[in-house]
C-alpha atoms as a PDB file:
ATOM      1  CA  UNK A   1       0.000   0.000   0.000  1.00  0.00           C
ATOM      2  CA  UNK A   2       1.492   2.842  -1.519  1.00  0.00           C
ATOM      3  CA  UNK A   3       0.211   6.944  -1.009  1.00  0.00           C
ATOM      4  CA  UNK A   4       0.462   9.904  -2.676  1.00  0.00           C
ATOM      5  CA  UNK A   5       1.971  13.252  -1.942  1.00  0.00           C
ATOM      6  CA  UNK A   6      -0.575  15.848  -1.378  1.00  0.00           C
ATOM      7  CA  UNK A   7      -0.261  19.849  -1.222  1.00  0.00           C
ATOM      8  CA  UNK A   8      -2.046  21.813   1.377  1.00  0.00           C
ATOM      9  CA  UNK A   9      -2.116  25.015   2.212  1.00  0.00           C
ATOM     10  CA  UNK A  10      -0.382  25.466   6.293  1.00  0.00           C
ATOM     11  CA  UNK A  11      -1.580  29.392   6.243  1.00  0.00           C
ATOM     12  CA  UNK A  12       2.293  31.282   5.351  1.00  0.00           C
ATOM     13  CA  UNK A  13       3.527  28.143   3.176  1.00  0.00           C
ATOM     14  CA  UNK A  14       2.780  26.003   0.700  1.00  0.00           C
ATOM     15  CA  UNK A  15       3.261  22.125   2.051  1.00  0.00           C
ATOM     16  CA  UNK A  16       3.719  18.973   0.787  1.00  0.00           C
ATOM     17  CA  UNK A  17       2.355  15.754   3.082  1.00  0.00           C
ATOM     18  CA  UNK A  18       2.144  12.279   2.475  1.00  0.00           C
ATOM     19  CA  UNK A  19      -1.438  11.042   2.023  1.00  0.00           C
ATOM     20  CA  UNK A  20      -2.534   6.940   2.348  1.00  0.00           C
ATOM     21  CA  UNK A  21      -5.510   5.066   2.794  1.00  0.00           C
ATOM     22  CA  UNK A  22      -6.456   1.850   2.145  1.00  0.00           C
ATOM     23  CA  UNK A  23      -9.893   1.083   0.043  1.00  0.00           C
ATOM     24  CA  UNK A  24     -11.420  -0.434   3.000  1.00  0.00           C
ATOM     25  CA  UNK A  25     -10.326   2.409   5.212  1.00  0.00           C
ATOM     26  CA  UNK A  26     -12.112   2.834   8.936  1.00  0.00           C
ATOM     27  CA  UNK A  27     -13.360   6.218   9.875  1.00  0.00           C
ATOM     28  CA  UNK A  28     -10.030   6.704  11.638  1.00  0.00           C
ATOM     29  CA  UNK A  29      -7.120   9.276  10.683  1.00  0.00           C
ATOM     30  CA  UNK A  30      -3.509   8.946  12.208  1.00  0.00           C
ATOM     31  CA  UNK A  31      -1.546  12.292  11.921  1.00  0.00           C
ATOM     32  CA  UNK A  32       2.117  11.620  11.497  1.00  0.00           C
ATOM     33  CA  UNK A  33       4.614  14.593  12.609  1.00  0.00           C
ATOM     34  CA  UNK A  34       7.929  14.273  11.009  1.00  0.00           C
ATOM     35  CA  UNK A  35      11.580  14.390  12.593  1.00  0.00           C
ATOM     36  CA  UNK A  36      13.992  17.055  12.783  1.00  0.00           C
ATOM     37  CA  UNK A  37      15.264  16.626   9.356  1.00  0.00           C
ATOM     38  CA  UNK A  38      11.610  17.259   7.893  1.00  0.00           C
ATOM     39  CA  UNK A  39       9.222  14.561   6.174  1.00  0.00           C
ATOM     40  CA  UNK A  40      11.124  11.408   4.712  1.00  0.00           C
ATOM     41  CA  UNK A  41      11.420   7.991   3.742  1.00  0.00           C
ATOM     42  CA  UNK A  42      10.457   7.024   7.512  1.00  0.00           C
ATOM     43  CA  UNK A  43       7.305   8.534   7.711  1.00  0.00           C
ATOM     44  CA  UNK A  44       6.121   7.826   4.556  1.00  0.00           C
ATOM     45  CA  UNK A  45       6.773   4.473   4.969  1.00  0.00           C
ATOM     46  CA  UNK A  46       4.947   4.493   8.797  1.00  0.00           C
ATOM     47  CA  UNK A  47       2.172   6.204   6.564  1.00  0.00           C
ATOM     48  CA  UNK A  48       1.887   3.176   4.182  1.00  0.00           C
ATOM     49  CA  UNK A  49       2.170   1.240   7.635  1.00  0.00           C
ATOM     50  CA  UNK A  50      -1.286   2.977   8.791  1.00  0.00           C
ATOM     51  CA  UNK A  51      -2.760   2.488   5.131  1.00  0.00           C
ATOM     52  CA  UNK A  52      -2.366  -1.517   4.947  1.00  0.00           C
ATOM     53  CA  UNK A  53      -4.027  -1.301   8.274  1.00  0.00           C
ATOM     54  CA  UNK A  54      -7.153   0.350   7.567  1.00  0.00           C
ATOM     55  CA  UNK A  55      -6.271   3.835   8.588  1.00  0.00           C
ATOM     56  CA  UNK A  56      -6.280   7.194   6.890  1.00  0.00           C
ATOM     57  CA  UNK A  57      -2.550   8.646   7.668  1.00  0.00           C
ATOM     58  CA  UNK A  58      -0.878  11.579   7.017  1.00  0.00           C
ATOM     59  CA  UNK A  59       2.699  12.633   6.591  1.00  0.00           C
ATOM     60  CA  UNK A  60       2.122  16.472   7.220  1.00  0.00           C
ATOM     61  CA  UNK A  61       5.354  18.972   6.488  1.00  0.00           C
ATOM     62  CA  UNK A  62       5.492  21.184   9.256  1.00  0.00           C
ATOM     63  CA  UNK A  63       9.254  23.063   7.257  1.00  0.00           C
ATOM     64  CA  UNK A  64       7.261  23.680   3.984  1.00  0.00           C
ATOM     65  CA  UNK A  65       7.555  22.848   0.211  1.00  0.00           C
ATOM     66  CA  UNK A  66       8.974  19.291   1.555  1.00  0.00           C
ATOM     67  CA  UNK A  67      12.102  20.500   2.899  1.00  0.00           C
ATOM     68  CA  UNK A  68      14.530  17.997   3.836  1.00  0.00           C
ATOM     69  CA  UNK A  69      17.926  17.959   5.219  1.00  0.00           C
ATOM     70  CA  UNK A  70      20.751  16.014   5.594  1.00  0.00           C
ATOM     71  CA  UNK A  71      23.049  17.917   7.797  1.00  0.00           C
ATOM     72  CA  UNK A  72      21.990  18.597  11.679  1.00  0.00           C
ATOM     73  CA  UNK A  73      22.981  21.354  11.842  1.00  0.00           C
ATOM     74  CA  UNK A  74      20.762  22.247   8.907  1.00  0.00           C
ATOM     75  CA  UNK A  75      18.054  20.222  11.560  1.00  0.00           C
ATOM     76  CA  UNK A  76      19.064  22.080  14.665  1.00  0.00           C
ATOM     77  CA  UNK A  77      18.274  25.625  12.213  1.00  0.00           C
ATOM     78  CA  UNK A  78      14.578  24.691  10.860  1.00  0.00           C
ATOM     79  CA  UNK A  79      13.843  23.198  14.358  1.00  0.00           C
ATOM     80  CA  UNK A  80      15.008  26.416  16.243  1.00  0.00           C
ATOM     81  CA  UNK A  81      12.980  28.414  14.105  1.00  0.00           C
ATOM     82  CA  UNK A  82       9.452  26.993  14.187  1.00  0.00           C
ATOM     83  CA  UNK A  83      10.475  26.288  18.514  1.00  0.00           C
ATOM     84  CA  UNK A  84      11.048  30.427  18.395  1.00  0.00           C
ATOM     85  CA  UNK A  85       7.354  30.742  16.890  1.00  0.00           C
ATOM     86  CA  UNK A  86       5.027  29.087  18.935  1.00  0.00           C
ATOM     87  CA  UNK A  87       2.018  30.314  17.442  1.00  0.00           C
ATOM     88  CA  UNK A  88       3.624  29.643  13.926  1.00  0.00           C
ATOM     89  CA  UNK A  89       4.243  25.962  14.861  1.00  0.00           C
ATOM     90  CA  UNK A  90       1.388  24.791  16.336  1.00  0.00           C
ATOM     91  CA  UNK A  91      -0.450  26.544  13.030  1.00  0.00           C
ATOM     92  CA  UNK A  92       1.507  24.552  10.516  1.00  0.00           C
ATOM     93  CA  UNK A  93       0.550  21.348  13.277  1.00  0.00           C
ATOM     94  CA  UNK A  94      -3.238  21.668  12.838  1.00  0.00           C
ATOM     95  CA  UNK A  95      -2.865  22.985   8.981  1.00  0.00           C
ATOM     96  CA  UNK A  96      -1.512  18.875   8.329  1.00  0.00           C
ATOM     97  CA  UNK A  97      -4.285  17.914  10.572  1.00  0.00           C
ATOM     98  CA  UNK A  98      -7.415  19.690   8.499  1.00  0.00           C
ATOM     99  CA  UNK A  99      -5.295  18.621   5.210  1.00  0.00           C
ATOM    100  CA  UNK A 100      -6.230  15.232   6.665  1.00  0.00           C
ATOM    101  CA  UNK A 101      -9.566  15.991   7.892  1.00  0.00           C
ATOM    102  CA  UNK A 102     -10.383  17.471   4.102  1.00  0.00           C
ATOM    103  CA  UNK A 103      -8.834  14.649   2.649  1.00  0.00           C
ATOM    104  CA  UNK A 104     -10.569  11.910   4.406  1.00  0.00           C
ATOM    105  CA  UNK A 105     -13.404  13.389   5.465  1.00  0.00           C
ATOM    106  CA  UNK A 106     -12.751  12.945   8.997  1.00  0.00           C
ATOM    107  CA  UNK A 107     -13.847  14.932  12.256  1.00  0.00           C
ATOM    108  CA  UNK A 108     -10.762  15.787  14.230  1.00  0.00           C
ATOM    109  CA  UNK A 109     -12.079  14.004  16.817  1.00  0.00           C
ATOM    110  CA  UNK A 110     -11.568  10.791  14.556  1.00  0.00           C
ATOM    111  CA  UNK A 111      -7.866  11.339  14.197  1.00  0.00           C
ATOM    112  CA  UNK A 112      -4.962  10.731  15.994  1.00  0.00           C
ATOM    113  CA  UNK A 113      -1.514  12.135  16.359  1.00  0.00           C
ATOM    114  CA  UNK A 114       1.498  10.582  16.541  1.00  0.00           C
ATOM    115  CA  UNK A 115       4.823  12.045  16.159  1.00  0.00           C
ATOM    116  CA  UNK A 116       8.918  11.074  15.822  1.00  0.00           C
ATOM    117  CA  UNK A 117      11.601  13.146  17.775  1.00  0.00           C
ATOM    118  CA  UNK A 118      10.884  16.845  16.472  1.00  0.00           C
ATOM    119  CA  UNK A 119       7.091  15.302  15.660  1.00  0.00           C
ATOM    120  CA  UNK A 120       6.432  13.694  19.150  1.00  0.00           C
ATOM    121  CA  UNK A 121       7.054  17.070  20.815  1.00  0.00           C
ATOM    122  CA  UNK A 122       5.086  18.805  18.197  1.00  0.00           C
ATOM    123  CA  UNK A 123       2.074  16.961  18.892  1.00  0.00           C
ATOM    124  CA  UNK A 124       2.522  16.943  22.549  1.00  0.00           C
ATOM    125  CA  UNK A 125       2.360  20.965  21.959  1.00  0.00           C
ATOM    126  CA  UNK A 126      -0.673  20.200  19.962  1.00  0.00           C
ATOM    127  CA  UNK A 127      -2.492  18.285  22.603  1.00  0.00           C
ATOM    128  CA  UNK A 128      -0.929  20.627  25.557  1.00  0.00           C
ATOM    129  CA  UNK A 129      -3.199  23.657  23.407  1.00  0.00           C
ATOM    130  CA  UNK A 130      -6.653  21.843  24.192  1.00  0.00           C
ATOM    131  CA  UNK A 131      -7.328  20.873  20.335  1.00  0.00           C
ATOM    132  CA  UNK A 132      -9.360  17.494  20.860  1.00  0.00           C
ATOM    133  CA  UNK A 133      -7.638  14.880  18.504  1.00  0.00           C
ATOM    134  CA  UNK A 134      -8.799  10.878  19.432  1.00  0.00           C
ATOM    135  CA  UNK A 135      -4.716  10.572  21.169  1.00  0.00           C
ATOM    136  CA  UNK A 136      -1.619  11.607  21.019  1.00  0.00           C
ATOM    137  CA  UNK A 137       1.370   9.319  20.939  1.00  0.00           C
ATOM    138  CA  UNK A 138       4.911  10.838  21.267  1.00  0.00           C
ATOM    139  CA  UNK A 139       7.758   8.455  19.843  1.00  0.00           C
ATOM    140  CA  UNK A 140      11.198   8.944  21.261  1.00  0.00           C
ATOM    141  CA  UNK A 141      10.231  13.448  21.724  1.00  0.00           C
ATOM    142  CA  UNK A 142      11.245  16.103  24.420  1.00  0.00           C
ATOM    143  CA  UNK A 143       8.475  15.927  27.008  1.00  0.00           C
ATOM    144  CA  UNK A 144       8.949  19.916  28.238  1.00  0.00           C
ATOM    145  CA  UNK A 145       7.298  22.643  27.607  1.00  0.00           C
ATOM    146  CA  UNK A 146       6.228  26.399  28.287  1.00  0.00           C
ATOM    147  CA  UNK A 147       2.219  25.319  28.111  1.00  0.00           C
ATOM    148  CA  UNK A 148       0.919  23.436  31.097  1.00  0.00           C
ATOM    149  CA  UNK A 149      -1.006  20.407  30.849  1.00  0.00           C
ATOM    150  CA  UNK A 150      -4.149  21.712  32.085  1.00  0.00           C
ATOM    151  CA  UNK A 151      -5.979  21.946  28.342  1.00  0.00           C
ATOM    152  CA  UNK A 152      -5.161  18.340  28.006  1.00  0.00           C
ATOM    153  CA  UNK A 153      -8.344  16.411  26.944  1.00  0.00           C
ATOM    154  CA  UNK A 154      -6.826  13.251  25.056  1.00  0.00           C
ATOM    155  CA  UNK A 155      -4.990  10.038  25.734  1.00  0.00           C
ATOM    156  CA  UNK A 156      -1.344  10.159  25.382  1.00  0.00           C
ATOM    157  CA  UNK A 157       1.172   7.693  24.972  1.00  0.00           C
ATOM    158  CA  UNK A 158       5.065   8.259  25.205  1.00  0.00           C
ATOM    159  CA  UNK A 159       7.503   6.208  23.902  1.00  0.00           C
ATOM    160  CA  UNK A 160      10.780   6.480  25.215  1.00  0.00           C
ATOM    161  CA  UNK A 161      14.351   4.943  26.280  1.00  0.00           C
ATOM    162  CA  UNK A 162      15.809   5.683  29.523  1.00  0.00           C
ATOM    163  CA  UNK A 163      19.009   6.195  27.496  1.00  0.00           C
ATOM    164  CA  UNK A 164      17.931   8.802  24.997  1.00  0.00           C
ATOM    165  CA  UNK A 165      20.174  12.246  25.832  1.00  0.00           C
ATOM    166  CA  UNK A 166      17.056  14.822  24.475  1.00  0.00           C
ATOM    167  CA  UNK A 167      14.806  13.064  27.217  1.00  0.00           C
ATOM    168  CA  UNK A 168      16.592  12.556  30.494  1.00  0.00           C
ATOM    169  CA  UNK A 169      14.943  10.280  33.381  1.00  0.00           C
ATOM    170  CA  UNK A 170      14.813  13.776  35.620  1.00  0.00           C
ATOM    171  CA  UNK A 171      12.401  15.213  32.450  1.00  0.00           C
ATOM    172  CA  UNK A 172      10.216  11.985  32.144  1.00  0.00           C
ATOM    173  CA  UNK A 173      10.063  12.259  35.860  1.00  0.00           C
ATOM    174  CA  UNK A 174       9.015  15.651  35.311  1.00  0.00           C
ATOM    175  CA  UNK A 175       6.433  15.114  32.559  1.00  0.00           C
ATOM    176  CA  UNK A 176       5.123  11.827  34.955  1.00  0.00           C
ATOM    177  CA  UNK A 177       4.112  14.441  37.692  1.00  0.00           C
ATOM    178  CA  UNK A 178       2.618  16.948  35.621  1.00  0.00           C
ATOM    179  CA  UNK A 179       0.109  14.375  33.952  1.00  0.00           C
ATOM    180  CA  UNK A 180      -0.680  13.493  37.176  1.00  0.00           C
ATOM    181  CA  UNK A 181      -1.222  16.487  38.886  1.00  0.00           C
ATOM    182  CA  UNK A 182      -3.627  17.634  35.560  1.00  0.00           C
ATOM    183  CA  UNK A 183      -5.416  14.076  35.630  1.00  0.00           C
ATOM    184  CA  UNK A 184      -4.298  13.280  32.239  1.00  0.00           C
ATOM    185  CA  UNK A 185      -4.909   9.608  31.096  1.00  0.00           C
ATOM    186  CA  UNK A 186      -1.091   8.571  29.808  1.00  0.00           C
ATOM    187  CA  UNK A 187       0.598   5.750  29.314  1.00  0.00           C
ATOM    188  CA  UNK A 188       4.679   5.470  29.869  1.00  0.00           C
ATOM    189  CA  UNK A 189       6.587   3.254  27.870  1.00  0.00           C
ATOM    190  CA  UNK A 190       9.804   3.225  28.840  1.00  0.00           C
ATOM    191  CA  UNK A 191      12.453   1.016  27.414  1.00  0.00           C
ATOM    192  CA  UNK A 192      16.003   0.163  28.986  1.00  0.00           C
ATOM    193  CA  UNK A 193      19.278   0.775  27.429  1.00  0.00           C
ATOM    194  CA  UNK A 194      17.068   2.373  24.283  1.00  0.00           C
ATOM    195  CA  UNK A 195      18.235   5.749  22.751  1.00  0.00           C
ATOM    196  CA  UNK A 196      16.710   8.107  20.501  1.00  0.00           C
ATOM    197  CA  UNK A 197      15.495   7.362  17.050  1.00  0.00           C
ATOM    198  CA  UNK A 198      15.193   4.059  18.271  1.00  0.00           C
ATOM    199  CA  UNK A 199      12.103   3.933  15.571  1.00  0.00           C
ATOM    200  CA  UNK A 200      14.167   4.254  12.673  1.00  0.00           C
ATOM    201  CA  UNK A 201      16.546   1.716  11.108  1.00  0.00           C
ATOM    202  CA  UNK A 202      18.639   4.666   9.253  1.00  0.00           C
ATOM    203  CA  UNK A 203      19.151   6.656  12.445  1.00  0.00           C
ATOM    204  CA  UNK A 204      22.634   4.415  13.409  1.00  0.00           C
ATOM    205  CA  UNK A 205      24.464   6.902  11.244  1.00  0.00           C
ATOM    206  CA  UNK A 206      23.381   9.642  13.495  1.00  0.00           C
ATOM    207  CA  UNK A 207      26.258   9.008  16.646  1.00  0.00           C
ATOM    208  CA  UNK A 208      25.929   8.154  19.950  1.00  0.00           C
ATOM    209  CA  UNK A 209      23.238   7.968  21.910  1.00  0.00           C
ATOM    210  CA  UNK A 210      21.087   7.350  19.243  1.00  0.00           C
ATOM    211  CA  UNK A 211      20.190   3.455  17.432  1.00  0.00           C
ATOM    212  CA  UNK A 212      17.854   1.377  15.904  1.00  0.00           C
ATOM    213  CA  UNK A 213      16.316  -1.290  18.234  1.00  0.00           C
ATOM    214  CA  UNK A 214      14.298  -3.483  16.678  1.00  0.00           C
ATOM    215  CA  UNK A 215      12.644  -4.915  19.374  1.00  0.00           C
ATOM    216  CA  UNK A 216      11.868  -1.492  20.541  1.00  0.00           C
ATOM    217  CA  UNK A 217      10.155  -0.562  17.651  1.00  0.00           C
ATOM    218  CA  UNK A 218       7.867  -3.635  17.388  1.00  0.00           C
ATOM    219  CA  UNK A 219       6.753  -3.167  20.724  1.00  0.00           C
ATOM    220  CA  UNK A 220       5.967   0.844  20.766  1.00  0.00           C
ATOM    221  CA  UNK A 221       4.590   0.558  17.622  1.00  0.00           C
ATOM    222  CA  UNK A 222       2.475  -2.372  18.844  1.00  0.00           C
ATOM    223  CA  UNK A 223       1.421  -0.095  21.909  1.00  0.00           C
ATOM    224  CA  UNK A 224       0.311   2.630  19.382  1.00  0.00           C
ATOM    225  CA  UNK A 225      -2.160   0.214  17.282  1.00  0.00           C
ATOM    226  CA  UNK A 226      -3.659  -0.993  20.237  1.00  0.00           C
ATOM    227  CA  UNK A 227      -4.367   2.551  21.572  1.00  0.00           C
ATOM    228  CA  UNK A 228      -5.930   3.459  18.098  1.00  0.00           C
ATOM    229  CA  UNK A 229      -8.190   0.383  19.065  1.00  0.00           C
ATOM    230  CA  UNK A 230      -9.121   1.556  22.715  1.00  0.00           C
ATOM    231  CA  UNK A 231     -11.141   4.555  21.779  1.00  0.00           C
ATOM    232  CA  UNK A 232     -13.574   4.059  18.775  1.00  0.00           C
ATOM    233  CA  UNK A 233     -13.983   6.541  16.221  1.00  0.00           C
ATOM    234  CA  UNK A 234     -16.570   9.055  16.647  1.00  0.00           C
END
């Protein structure tokens, strides 16, 4: 199952996402937020994951015109911009999520978010602002932020390994109390020895403290179809 790219319009640029669906599709929609680089070969192929499943998915790109980098400090730049723009972020968040409410005809209360590094915290931002998608997962993401938790009114899931360098144990312990304290439903996975990118079988060439781990993957990725189960759509 193979999608399509798909311009939308993210208010001040022009974007290109990642549309797939299977012909059976559900009334479900799974947002995908991209990492740091922008929207690649992993998402896309996570996208076609969602399709042969019997979701709607989106690849949304939150850099515009499908930038893509190679470099991190070319990363570090686009991510440090859009970080420095609140506002502007969280705009070019829910501009991928109505280009997949348009192009599936869903309510966003019938998709869910789930993001990579960059992506996780993205939609973490998105759920922190009170928009009410069906969940948000975050996959290997920074877990701070300036907005409290308070507007929270979805499920979240965070995947993460206690050796990942962007999300210390003193942060998750941190993000841990805050859910609590706001009565958020969340679910902690947490996975030993596991650094960041651990999602992505490409990310070995990034240095240390990142890696692929395979058995990581299958089981946070297991944990995220079986949360798109637990709610149905509405």
């Amino acid at each position: 199952m193979r999608g399509v790219e798909r311009r939308y319009d993210a208010g001040d640029t022009d974007s290109v996402g990642y549309y797939a669906a299977g012909e059976s599709a559900t009334k479900t929609g799974v947002l995908l937020l991209h990492e740091a680089p922008g929207l690649g070969p992993h998402m896309r192929r996570r996208a076609d994951m969602l399709a042969s499943l019997g979701y709607h998915a989106f690849a949304a790109d939150l850099y515009g015109a499908g930038q893509l980098v190679k470099e991190p400090a070319q990363a570090r730049a686009l991510v440090g911009a859009l970080k420095a723009q609140p506002d502007l972020l969280l705009a070019r968040v829910e501009a991928g999520l109505q280009a997949l409410a348009d192009a599936a005809q869903l309510d966003v209360g019938c998709i869910a978010v789930a993001g990579y590094c960059f992506g996780g915290w993205c939609g973490l931002e998105l759920a922190r602002s009170g928009v009410p998608v069906k969940s948000a997962t975050v996959f290997h993401g920074a877990l701070t932020s300036e907005r409290g938790a308070a507007a929270i009114n979805t499920s979240l899931m965070v995947c993460v390994g206690d050796a990942d360098p962007f999300s210390p144990m003193s942060q998750i312990h941190g993000f841990q109390q805050d859910m609590s304290t706001a009565g958020v439903d969340y679910q902690l996975c947490l996975f030993g020895g596991v650094g960041h990118g651990f999602t992505d079988p490409d990310i070995h060439e990034a240095g240390p403290g990142f890696g692929y781990n395979a058995k990581a993957d299958a089981c946070s990725w297991g944990a995220f179809i079986s949360l798109l189960g637990e709610t149905p759509a509405a």
